[in-house]
Each structure stands twice: as structure tokens, then as C-alpha cells.
C-alpha atoms as a PDB file:
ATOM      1  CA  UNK A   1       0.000   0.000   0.000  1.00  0.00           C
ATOM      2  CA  UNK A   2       1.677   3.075  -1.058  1.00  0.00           C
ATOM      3  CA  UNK A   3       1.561   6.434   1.446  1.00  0.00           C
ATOM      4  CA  UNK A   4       0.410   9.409   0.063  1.00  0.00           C
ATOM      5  CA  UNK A   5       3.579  11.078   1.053  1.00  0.00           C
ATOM      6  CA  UNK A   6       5.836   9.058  -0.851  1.00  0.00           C
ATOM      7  CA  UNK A   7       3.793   9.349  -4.004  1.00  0.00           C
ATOM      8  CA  UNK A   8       3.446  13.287  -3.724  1.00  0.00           C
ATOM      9  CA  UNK A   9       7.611  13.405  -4.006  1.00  0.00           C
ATOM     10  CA  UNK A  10       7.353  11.171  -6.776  1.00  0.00           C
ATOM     11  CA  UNK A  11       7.818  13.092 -10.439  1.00  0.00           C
ATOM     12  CA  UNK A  12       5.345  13.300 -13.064  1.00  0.00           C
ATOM     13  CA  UNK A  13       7.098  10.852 -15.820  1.00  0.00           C
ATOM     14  CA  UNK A  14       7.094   8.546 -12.127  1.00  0.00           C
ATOM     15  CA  UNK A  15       3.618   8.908 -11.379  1.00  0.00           C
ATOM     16  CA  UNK A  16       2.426   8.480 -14.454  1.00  0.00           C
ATOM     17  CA  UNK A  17       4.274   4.981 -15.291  1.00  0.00           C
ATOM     18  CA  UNK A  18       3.348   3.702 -11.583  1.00  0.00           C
ATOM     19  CA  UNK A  19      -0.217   3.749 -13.035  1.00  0.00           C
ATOM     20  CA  UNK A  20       0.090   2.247 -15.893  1.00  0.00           C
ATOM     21  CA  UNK A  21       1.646  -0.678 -13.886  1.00  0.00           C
ATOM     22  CA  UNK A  22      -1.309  -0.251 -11.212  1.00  0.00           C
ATOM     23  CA  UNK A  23      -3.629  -0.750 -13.972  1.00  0.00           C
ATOM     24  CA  UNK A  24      -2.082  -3.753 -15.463  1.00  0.00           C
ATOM     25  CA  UNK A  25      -1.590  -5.416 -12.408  1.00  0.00           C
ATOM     26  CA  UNK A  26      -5.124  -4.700 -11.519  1.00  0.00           C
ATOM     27  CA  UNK A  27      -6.070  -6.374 -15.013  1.00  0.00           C
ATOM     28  CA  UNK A  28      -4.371  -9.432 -13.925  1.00  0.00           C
ATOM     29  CA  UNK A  29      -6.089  -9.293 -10.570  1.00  0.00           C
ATOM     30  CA  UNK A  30      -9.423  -9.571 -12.112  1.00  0.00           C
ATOM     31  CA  UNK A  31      -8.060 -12.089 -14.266  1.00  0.00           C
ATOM     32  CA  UNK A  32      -7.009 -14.668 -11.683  1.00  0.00           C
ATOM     33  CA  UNK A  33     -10.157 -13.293  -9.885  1.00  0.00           C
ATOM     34  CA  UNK A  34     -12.716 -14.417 -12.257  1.00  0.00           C
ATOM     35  CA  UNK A  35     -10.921 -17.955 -12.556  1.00  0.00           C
ATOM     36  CA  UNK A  36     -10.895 -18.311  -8.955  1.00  0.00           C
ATOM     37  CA  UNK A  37      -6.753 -18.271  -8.948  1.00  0.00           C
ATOM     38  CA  UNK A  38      -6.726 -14.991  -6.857  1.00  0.00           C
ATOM     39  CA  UNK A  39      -5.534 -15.683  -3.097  1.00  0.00           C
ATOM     40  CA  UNK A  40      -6.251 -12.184  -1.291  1.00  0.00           C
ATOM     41  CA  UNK A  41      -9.597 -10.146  -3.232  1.00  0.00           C
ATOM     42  CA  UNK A  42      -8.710  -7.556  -0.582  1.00  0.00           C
ATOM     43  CA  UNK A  43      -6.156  -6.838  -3.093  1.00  0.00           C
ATOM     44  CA  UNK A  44      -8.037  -5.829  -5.817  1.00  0.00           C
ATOM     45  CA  UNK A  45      -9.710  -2.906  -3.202  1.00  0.00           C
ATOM     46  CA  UNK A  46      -5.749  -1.734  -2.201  1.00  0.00           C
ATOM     47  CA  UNK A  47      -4.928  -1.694  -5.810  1.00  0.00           C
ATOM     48  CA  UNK A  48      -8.158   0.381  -6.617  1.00  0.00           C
ATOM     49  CA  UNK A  49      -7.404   3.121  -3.817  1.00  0.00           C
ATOM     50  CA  UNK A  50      -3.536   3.252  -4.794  1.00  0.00           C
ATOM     51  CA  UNK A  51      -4.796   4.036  -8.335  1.00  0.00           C
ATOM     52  CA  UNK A  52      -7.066   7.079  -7.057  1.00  0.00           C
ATOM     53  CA  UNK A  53      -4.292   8.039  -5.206  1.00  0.00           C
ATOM     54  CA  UNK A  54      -2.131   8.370  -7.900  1.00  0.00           C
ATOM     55  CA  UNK A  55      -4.562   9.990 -10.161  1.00  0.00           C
ATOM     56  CA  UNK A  56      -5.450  12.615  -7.395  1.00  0.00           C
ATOM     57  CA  UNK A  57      -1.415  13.919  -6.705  1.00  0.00           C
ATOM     58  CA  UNK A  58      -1.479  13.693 -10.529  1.00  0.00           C
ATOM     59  CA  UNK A  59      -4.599  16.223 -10.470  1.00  0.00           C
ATOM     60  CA  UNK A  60      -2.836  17.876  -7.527  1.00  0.00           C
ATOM     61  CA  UNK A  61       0.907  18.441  -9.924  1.00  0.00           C
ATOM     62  CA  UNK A  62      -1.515  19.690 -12.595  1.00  0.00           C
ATOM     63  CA  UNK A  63      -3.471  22.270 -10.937  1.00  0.00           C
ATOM     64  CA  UNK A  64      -0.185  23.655  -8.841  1.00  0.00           C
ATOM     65  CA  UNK A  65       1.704  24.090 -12.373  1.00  0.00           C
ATOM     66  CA  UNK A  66      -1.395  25.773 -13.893  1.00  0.00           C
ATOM     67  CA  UNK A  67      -1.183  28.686 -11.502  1.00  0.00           C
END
């Protein structure tokens, strides 16, 4: 689970390749999910919320350099 903190010192180019793996690993979560391989479905929820997270600093970087 990844702390807002550390993701807010993260750069942009960073940011923005740590969700593209979020989403692919969340892909492969639903994967094993639907063929009943997937272990811990609480990690499909954690996976979720890091996403948002990421998006919302990513908002956050956007807005600051627009002022």
C-alpha cells in the first residue's frame, strides 16, 4: 500500500508509469479473480485506492503548475 507522502515526491514521468503498472496489475487481478486463482480479493480494493491516489497527486501536480 503506497503512502500518500511518498507518491506526492514522486515526479510526473514517475507517477504516471506507476499507473500504468497499477492498472495492469489490476487487469491481472481480475483475471485470476474471475478464474478463482486470486488468493487475497482484498487486493483488488488496495490496488483500486492506490490508483485514485495516484490519479489525485497527478490532479494535484496539474493544478499547482497551472497557476
Amino acid at each position: 500500500r503506497m503512502k500518500a507522502n511518498v507518491v506526492r515526491d514522486m515526479s510526473v514521468e514517475e507517477l504516471t508509469q506507476k499507473l500504468t503498472d497499477l492498472k495492469e496489475e489490476l487487469f491481472h487481478l481480475k483475471f485470476q479473480h474471475s478464474t478463482n486463482q486470486l488468493d487475497n480479493p482484498q487486493r483488488i480494493v488496495a490496488v483500486k485506492k492506490d490508483i485514485a491516489r495516484v490519479n489525485t497527486i497527478l490532479r494535484e501536480k496539474e493544478l499547482k503548475e497551472s497557476k
